[in-house]
Structure formats: C-alpha cells, structure tokens
Protein backbone atom coordinates (compact mmCIF):
# COMPACT_ATOMS: atom_id res chain seq x y z
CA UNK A 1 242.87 197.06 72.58
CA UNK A 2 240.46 195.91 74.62
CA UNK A 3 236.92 197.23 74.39
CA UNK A 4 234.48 196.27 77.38
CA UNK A 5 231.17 196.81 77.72
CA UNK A 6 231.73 200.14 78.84
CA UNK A 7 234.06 201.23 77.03
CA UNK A 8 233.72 204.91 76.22
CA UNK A 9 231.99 205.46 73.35
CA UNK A 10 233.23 205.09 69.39
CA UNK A 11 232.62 208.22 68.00
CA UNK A 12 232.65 207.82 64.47
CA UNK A 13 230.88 210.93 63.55
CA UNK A 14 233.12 213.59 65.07
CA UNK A 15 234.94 214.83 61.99
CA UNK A 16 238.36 216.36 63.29
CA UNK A 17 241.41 215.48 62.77
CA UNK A 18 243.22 212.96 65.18
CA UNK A 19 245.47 214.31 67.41
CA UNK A 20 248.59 212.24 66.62
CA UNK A 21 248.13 213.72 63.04
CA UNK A 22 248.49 217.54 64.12
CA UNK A 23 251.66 218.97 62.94
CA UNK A 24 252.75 220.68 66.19
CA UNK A 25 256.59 220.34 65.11
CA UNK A 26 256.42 221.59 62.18
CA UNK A 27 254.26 225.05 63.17
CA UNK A 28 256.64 225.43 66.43
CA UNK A 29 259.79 225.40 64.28
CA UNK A 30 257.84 227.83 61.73
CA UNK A 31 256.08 229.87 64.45
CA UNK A 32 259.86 230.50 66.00
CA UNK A 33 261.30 231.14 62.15
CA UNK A 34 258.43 233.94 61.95
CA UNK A 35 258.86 235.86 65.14
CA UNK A 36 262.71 235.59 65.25
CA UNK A 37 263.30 237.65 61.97
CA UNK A 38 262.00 240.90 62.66
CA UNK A 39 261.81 241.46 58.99
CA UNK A 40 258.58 238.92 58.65
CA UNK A 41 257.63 239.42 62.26
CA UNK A 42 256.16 242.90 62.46
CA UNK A 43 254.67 242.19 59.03
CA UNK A 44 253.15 239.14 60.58
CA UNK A 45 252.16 241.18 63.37
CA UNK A 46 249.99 243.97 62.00
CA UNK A 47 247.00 243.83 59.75
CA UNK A 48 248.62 242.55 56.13
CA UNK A 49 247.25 243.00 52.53
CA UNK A 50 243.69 242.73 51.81
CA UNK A 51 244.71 239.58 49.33
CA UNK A 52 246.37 237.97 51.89
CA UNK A 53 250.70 237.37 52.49
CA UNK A 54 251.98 237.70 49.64
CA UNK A 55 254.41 234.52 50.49
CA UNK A 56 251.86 232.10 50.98
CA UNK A 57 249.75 233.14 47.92
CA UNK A 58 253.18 232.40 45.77
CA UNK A 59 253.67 229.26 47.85
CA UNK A 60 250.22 228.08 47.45
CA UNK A 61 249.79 229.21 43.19
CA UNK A 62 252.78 226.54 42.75
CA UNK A 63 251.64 223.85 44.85
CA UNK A 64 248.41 224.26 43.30
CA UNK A 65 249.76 224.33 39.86
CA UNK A 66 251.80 221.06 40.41
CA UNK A 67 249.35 218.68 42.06
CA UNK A 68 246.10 220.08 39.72
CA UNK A 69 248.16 220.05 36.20
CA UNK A 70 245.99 223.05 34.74
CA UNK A 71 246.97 223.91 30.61
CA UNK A 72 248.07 227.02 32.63
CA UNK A 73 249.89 227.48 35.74
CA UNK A 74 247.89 229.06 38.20
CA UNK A 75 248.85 232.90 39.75
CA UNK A 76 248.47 234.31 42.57
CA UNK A 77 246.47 237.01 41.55
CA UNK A 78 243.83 234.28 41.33
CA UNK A 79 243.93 233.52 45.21
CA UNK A 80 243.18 235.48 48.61
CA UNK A 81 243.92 234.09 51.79
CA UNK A 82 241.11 233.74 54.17
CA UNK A 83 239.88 232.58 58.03
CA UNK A 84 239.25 229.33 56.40
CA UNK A 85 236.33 227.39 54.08
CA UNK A 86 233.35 228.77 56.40
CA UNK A 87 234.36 231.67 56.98
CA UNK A 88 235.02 232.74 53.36
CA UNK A 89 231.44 230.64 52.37
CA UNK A 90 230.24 233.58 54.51
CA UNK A 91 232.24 236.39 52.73
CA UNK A 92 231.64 234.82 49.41
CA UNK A 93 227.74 235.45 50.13
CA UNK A 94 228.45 238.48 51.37
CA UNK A 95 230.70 239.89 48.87
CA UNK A 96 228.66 238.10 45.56
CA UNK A 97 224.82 237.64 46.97
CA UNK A 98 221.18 239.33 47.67
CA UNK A 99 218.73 237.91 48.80
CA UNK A 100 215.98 239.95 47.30
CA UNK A 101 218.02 239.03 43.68
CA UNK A 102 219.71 236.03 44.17
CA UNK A 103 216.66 233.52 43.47
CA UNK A 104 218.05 230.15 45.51
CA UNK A 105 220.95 228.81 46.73
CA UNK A 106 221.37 225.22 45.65
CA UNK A 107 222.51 222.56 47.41
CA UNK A 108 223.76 219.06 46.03
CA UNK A 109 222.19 216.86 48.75
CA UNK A 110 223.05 215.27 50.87
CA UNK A 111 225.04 218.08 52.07
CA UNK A 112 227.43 219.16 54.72
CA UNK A 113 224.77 220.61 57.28
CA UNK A 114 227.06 222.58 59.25
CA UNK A 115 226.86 225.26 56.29
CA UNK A 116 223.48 225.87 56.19
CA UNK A 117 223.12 228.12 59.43
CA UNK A 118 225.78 230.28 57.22
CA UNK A 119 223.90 230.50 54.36
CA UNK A 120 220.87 231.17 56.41
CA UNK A 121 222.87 234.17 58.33
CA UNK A 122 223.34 235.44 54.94
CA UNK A 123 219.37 236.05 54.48
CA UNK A 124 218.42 232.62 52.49
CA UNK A 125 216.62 230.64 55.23
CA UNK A 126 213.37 230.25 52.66
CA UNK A 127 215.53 229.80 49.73
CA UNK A 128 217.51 226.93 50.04
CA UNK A 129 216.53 224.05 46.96
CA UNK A 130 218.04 220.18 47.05
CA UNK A 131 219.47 219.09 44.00
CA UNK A 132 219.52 215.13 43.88
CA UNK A 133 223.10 212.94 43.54
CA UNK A 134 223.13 210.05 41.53
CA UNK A 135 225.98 207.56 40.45
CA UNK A 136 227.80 210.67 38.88
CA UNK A 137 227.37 212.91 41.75
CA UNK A 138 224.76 215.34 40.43
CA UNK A 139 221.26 214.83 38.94
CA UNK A 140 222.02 217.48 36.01
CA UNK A 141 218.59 216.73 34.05
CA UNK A 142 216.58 217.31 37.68
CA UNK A 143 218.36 220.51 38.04
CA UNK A 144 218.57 222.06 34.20
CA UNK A 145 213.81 221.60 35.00
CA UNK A 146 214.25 223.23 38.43
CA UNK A 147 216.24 225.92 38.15
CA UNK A 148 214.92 227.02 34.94
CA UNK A 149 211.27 226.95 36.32
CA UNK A 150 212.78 229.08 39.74
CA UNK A 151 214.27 231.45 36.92
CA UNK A 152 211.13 231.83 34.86
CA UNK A 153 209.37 232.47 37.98
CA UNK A 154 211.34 235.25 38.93
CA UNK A 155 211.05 236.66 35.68
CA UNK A 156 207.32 237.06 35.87
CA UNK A 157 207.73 238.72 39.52
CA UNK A 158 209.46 241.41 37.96
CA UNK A 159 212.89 240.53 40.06
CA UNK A 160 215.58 242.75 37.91
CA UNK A 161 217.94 243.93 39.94
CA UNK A 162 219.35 243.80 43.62
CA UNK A 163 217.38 245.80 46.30
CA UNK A 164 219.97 245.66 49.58
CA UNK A 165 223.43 245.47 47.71
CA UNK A 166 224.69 248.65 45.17
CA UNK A 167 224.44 248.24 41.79
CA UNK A 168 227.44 250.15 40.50
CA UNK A 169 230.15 248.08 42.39
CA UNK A 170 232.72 247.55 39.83
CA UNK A 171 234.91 245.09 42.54
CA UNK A 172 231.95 242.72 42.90
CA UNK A 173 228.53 241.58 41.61
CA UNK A 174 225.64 239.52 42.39
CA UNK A 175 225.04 236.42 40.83
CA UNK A 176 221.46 235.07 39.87
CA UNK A 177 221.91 231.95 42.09
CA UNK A 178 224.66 229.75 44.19
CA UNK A 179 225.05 226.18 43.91
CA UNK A 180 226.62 224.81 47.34
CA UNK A 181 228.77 221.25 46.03
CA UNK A 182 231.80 219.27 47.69
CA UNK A 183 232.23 217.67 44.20
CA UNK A 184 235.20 215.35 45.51
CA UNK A 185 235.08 212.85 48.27
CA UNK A 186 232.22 214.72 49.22
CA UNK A 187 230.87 215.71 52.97
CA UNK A 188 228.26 213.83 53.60
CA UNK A 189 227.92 211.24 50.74
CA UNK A 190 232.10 210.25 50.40
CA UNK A 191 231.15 210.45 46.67
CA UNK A 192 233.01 212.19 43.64
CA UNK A 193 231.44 213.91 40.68
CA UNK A 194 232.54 212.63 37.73
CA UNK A 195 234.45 214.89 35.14
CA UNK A 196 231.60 215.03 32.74
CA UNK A 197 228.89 216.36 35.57
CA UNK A 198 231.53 218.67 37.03
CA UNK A 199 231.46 220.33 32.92
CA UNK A 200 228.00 219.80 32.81
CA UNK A 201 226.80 221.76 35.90
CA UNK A 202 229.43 224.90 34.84
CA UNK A 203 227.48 224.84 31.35
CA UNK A 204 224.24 225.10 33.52
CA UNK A 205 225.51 228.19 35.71
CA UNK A 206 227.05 229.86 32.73
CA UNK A 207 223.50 230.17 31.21
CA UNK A 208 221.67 230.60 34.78
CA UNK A 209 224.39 233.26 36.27
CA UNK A 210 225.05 231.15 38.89
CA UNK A 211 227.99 230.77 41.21
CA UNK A 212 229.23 227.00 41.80
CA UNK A 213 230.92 227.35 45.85
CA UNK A 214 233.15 224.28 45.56
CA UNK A 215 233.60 223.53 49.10
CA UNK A 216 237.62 221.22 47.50
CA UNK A 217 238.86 221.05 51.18
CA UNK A 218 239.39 217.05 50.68
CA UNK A 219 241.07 217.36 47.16
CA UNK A 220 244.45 216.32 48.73
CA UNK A 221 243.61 213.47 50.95
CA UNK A 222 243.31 210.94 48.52
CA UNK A 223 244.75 207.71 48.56
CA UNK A 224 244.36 204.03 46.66
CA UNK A 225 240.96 201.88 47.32
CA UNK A 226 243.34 198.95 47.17
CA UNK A 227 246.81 198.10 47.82
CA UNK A 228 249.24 194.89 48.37
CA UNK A 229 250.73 196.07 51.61
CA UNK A 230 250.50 198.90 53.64
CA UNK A 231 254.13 199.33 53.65
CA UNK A 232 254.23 200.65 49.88
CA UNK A 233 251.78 202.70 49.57
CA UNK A 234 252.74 205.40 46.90
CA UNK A 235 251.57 209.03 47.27
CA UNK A 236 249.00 210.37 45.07
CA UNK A 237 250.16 213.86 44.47
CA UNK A 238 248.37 214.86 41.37
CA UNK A 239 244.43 215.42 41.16
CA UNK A 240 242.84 212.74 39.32
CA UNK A 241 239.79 215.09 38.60
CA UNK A 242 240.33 218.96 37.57
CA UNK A 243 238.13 221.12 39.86
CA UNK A 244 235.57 223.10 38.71
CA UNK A 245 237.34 226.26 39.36
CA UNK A 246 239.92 225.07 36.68
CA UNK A 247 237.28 223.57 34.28
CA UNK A 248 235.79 227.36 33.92
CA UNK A 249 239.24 228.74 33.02
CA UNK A 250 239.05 227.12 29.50
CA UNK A 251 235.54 225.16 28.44
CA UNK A 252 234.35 226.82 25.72
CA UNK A 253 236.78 230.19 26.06
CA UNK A 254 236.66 230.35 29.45
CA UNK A 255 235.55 233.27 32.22
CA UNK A 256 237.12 235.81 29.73
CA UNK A 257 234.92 234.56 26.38
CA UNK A 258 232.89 236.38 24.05
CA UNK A 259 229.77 238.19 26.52
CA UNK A 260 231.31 237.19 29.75
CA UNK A 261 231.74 239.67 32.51
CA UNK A 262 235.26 238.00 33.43
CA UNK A 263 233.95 237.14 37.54
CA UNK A 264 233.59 233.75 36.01
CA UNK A 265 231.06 230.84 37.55
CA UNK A 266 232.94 228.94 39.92
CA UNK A 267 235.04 229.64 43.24
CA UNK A 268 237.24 226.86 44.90
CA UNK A 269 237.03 227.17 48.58
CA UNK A 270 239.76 225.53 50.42
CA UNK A 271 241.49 225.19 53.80
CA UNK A 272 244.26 224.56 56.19
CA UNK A 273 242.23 222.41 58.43
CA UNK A 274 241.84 219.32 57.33
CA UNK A 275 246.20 219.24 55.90
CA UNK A 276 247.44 221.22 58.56
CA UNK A 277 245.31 222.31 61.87
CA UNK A 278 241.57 223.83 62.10
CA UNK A 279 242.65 225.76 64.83
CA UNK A 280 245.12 228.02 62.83
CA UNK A 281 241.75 229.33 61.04
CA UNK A 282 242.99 230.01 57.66
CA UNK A 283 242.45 229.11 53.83
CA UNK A 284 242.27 230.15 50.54
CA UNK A 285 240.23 230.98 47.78
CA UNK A 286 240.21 230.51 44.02
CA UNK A 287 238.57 231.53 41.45
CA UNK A 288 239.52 234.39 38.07
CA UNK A 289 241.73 237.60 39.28
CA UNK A 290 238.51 240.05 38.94
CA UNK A 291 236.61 237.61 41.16
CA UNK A 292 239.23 237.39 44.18
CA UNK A 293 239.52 241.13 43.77
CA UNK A 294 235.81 240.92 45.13
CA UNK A 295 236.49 238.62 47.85
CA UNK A 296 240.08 240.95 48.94
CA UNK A 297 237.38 243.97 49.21
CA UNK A 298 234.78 242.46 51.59
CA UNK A 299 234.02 245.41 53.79
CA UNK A 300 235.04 243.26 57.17
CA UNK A 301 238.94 242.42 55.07
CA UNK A 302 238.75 246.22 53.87
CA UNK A 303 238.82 247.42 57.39
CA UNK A 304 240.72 245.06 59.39
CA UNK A 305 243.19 243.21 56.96
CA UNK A 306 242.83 239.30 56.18
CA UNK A 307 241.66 237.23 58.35
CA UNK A 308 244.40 235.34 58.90
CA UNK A 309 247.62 237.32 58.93
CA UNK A 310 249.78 235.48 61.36
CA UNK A 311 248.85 232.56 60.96
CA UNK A 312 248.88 232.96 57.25
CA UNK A 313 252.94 234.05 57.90
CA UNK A 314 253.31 230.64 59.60
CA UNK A 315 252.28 228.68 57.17
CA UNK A 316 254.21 230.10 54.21
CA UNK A 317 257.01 229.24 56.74
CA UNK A 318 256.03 225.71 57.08
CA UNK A 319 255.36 225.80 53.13
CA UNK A 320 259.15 227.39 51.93
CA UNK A 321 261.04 224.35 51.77
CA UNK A 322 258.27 221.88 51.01
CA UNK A 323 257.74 220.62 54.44
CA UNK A 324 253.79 220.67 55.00
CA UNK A 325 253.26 219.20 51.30
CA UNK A 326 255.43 216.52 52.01
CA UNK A 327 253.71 215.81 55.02
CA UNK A 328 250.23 215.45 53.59
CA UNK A 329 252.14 212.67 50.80
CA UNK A 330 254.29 211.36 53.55
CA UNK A 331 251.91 211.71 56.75
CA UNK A 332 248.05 212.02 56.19
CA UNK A 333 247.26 210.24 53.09
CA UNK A 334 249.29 207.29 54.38
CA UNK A 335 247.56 207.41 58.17
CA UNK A 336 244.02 208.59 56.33
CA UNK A 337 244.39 205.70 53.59
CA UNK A 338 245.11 202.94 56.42
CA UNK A 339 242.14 204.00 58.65
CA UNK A 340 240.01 204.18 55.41
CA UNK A 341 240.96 200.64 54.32
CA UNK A 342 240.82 198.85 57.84
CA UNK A 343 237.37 200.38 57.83
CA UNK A 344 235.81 199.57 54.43
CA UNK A 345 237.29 196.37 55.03
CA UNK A 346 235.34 195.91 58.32
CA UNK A 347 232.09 196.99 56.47
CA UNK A 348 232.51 195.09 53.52
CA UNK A 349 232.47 192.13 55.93
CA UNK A 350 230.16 192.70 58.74
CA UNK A 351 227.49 195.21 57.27
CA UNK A 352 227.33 194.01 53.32
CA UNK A 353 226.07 190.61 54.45
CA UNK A 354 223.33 192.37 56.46
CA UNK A 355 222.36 194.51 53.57
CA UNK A 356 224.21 197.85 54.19
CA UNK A 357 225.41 199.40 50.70
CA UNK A 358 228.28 201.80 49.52
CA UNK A 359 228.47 204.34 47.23
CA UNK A 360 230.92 204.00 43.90
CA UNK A 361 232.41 201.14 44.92
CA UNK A 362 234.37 200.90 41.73
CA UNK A 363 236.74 203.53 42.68
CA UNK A 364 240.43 203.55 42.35
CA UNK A 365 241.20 206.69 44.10
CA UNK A 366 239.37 207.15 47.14
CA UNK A 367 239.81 210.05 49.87
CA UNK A 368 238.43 212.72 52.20
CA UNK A 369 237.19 212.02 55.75
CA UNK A 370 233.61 210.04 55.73
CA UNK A 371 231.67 207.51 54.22
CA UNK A 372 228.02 206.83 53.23
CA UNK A 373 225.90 203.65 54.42
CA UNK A 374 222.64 203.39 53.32
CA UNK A 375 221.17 200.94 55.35
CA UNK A 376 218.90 197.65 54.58
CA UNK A 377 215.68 198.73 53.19
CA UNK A 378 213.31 199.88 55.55
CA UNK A 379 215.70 200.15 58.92
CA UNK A 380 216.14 204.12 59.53
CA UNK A 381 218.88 205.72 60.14
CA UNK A 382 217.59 207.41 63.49
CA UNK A 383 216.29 204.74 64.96
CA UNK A 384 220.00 202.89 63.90
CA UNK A 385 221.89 205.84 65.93
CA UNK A 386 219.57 205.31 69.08
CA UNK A 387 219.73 201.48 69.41
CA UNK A 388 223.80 201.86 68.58
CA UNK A 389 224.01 204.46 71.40
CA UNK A 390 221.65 203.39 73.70
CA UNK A 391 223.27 199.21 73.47
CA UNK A 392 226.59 199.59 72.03
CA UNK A 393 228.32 202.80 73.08
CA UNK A 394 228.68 203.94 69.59
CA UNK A 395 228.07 207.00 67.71
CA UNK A 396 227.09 207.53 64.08
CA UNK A 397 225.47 210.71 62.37
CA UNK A 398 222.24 209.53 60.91
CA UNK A 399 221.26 210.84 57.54
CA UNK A 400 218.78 213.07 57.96
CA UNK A 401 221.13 215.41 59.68
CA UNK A 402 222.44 215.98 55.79
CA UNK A 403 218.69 216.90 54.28
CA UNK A 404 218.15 220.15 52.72
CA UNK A 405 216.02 222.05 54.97
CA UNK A 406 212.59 222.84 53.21
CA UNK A 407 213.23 220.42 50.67
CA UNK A 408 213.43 216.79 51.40
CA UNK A 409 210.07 215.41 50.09
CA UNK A 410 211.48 214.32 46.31
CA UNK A 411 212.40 210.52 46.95
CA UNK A 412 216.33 211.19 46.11
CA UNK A 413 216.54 214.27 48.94
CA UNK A 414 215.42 211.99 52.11
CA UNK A 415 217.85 209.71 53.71
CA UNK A 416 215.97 208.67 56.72
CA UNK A 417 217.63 205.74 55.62
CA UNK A 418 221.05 206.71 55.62
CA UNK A 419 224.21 207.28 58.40
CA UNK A 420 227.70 208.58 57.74
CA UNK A 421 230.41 207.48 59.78
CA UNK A 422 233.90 209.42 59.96
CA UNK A 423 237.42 207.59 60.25
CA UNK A 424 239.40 210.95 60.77
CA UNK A 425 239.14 211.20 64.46
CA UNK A 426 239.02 207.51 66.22
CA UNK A 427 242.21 205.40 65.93
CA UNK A 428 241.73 202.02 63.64
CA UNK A 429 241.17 199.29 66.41
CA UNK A 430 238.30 201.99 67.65
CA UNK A 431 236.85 202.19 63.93
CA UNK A 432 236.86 198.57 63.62
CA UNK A 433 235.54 198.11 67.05
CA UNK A 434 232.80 201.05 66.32
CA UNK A 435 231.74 198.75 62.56
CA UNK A 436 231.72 195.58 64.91
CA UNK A 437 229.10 197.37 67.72
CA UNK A 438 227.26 198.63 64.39
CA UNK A 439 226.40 195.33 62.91
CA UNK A 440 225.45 194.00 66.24
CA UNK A 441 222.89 196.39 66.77
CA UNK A 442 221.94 196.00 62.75
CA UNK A 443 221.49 192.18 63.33
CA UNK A 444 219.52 192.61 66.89
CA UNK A 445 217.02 195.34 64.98
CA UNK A 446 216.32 192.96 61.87
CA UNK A 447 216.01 189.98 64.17
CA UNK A 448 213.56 192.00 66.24
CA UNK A 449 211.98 192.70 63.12
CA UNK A 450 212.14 196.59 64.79
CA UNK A 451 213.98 198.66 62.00
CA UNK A 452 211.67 201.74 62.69
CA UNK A 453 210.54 203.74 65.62
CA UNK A 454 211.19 207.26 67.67
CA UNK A 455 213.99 208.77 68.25
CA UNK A 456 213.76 208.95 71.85
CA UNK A 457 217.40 210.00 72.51
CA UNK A 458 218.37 211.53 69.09
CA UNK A 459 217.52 215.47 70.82
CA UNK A 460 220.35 214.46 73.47
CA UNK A 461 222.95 213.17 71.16
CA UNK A 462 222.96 216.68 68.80
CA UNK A 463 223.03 218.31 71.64
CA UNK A 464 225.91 216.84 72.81
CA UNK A 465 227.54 216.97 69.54
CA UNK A 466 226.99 220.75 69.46
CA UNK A 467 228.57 220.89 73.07
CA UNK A 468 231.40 219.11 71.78
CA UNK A 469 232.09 221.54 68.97
C-alpha cells in the first residue's frame, strides 16, 4: 500500500475492532435460527430472567470452565448476563456502592479513562485514588500504606454505615472500597499482573472490604510473543493466569470461609465486544452465586428484564455448537497475534534505537488490544501526539489521557511521558506505516532538541475522538 503524504491519517488509538474481523455470518445465521423457532423467539422477544437466558449462562459456565481450568467447574448460578463491561461497571456501583460509605474507589494506573465518567456518575468524582504499576502490575506495598491510612481516617470521622443505600438489603451490600484493575493485557499499560500480585491484592481487599472490578474483557485474545511462521500459529485456549474472580473461590477457604459474608471480594467483568461485536451490547458477570444475585436485582434489571435479552438469545445461538469459540482460536487471536507481531516488530526496530521502551518484554504470552511506549526521557507524550498529527498524519493517545484524575502528582501516577497505540482497528501495512511516521517525528523532535512544549492542537484531537465515538 502506498501511503503519500496525505494519506488519511493512521489512527492507532481508536480501539475497535476491525471491520473484516466482525462476525456478521455467524450472527445472521444465528439471528435467523432465533426468530424462526417460535419456541426461542417470543422468549427472545419479551423481557427474560433477571439473571439473564438461561442458554447462554450454561453455554458461557462451560466455556469458562474449559479455557480457565478452575479446581471447580464454574456454574451458572455464578453468572448474569448484562449490556456489556460498562454498563454492568455502572450496575456493579450501583448495586454494591455509597458514596457517603464507600471511602475510595481505586484505580491501578494507568487506567482505562473511558471508565472514570462512570464511576464519577456513580457519586465518586472526589474519591478516586491511583495505585502505582510496577514490573508485576501492582505496587502492593504503596497500596497496603494508602488504603490503610484512607481507612483509619474514616474511622476517626465516625463513617459506620451507609447514609443513601438501605441497610437491611439481604440481596446486596456495600463494600468499604472498589479497586478498578484490567489485571491482564491491561487497557492502557498492555501489561499483566503476575499471579502472586493478583493473590496479593485479594488478601488486601479481604482485610479492607473491598471489591476488586476486574475489567477480564482481553482474557481470550492472547496469542505467542514469538513464533517461526505465521502459518502455524497454535491457539492458546487455556488462561495462562487464573483471574482474580477464581483466585477468591479457594485462597485461604475461599468467599464461603470462617467470618465471611459469602458476597466474596472480587467480580470478573466481561464482554461480547471485543470476541464478538460491541454493537450487540451484551456481557457477563462473575463473581460467588450470593453476589450475582445482587447484580440480577439491580432496580433498572428488576423492572425491565436484562439488558440484553435478544441479543443475549443470539449469542447462545452462535455459542451451541461451538462456533464463536472457535472463531476467537481460529479467527481473532490469529489476525490479533499477526497485527501485534508486525507491530512490535516495527517498534523494536525503529523506536528502541531512538530510546522508546516496552513494558515486560520477557513475555511468552502476549494479548489484548494496545501497547505502552514510554518515550525517551524528557520528550512528552503531548507534545509527541501534536508534532505526529500536525507532520505525519498519525494518531496516538498520549499518556496523560490514562492519569487518575486528582491524583497524578506521586512520580509512578504521571505519564506525561507516555503514549499508547492500538493495533485492533488499522490493518498491518497501516500499523507499520503509523510506527514508521512515529519515529520520524521522534527523530525530527530530538534533532530539534524540542521534546517539550504546548499542546496547541491536543483540545481538537479529543474532541474529535469523542465525535468519533
């Protein structure tokens, strides 16, 4: 492919899914399967169980159970359908939150910014707190001296009990704090937390009452770092990492020990969107039976059914006989893993040289939809994503998009010196073409010796990016 001068722009921060990657087959042939048999049609049709269709949540406990390899398999009283990861992030804090009780909500930072304006919705806006990565994915000895001086502060200001939520609600209750991760191929940062933090920050919850939202919507697009040829390239269809969700079922007795209240400390919220569609609007939940009970009674589900009842009947359709999980083996980790590679492959050679570094490069398993550049010390990230727009008709998201807001001052929670670029959405000669305009303009700014400055255009380029979603 040819790529003039003005060529229209690479846009590797727009995280969707490509188009060629949509299954549009596959959900017409289900879609027509559903509304031909009358017997799952009018089902499909009206408002369905609070839980969620009873098919999928069947389909969806044994697909679960075979690719995560719990000691248990998993039922399907532990999950409820929902309208997808952000909208159940916002019945979750709905459901299990207050913000006159619930002290902070946590975030492992960078973060995935798009969920803050939820979490503010839910009444948080002054509460948020960053908790630092490092090479492990969490900074558990910053957070253990955080959130126990935030707890020992609300002890002294007498906070007891919730003011705006009932106390009696035998369904539900409201947890101390929330801690917001993405502990595996993470949104923003493309890193994984590593088995021993993931057991580490449950032990901190368990003795903070805190609820870990695992945003695990990249679990199954994972792939090899490496291969010989692009031609073999086996399926990875078992986790390499349990989530956290499954860690709490059995570390040290589990949600159902000695003293526990059986809601347990951690909820994995998943999707549809990034392994089938985003537009179907529908996902799941996980977490221990009394917990999704909460979730199923959310006053909005309670009224007007699950969120997603049709499309929920769809996809147990496209689920029956195995097709959409073999198309995420067969289809998207092969098409993800080749963009991926062709990509870290262009970095390694045109932005390594220049200074750019990666994070946990000594992966085997790799996935998800982004990765993290931190750039050469002291070139920032905005004034990187002006000169690349303004000169080279690219687009990256610079890293201060991904801050904490109210709490980006500690050294490890600014990345003014960061980007994330997305290989989801452009095709592989436009990635390629996108890390070639980058290390242009990377070269140009260094040579200038002009690796700072305003951000004279960075106001027109979110706005545009909200336009676009």
């Amino acid at each position: 492919m040819d790529f003039a001068s003005n060529f229209p722009a690479s846009r590797c921060e727009v995280f969707w899914p490509n188009h060629s990657l949509l299954p549009t087959q596959l959900l017409d042939r289900s879609a027509h399967k559903v509304l031909t048999n009358n017997s799952v049609a009018f089902p499909a049709l009206e408002y369905g169980p609070d839980h969620g269709d009873p098919r999928l949540r069947k389909h969806l406990a044994s697909w679960l159970t075979d690719f995560y390899k719990p000691q248990d398999r998993i039922t399907e009283d532990r999950i409820a359908i929902s309208g997808g990861a952000s909208q159940n992030l916002a019945v979750l804090l709905n459901v299990f939150t207050d913000p006159s009780y619930t002290r902070r909500v946590w975030f492992v930072a960078p973060a995935y910014h798009l969920s803050f304006r939820v979490i503010q919705d839910a009444g948080f806006h002054d509460k948020f707190r960053a908790i630092p990565e490092d090479d492990e994915g969490i900074d558990i000895e910053y957070f253990k001296k955080e959130i126990k001086r935030v707890e020992e502060e609300a002890v002294r200001q007498g906070v007891s009990q919730p003011k705006h939520k009932p106390v009696s609600r035998p369904w539900a209750k409201v947890y101390k704090h929330v801690i917001y991760a993405v502990p595996t191929f993470s949104n923003p940062s493309s890193k994984t937390m590593s088995l021993r933090r993931r057991k580490e920050l449950l032990q901190v919850a368990r003795e903070y009452d805190a609820l870990i939202i695992t945003d695990d919507v990249y679990d199954f697009l994972q792939w090899p770092s490496k291969v010989k040829s692009e031609t073999e390239v086996a399926a990875v269809e078992e986790a390499h990492l349990p989530r956290i969700v499954d860690i709490d079922r059995y570390l040290d007795g589990g949600a159902e020990r000695t003293g526990a209240d059986g809601f347990g400390n951690a909820v994995s919220n998943m999707s549809f969107s990034k392994i089938s569609s985003p537009g179907l609007r529908c996902g799941w939940c996980e977490g221990t039976a009394k917990f999704v009970a909460g979730v199923a009674e959310v006053g909005s589900t309670h009224s007007g059914g699950n969120p997603s009842q049709f499309a929920s009947n769809i996809l147990a359709e496209a689920m029956e006989e195995g097709e959409l999980q073999r198309r995420v083996y067969e289809v998207l980790q092969p098409s993800y893993g080749k963009r991926y590679r062709s990509m870290i492959k262009a970095i390694n050679e045109l932005l390594v040289p220049l200074g750019v570094r990666l994070p946990q490069t000594d992966r085997n398993i790799v996935g998800g939809y982004f990765i993290w550049l931190t750039l050469p010390d002291g070139m920032e990230g905005g004034a990187l994503v002006d000169r690349a727009r303004e000169d080279e008709n690219v687009v990256v998201a610079h890293g201060e998009l991904f801050e904490i807001p109210g709490d980006s001052d500690h050294v490890k929670t600014s990345f003014k010196n960061d980007i994330r670029v997305c290989f989801a959405w452009e095709d592989e000669d436009a990635l390629i073409e996108g890390i070639k305009r980058l290390a242009t303009v990377i070269h140009t700014m260094q040579s200038e010796k002009n690796t700072t400055g305003s951000y004279k255009i960075r106001l027109q380029v979110e706005q545009e990016a909200k336009n676009f979603w």
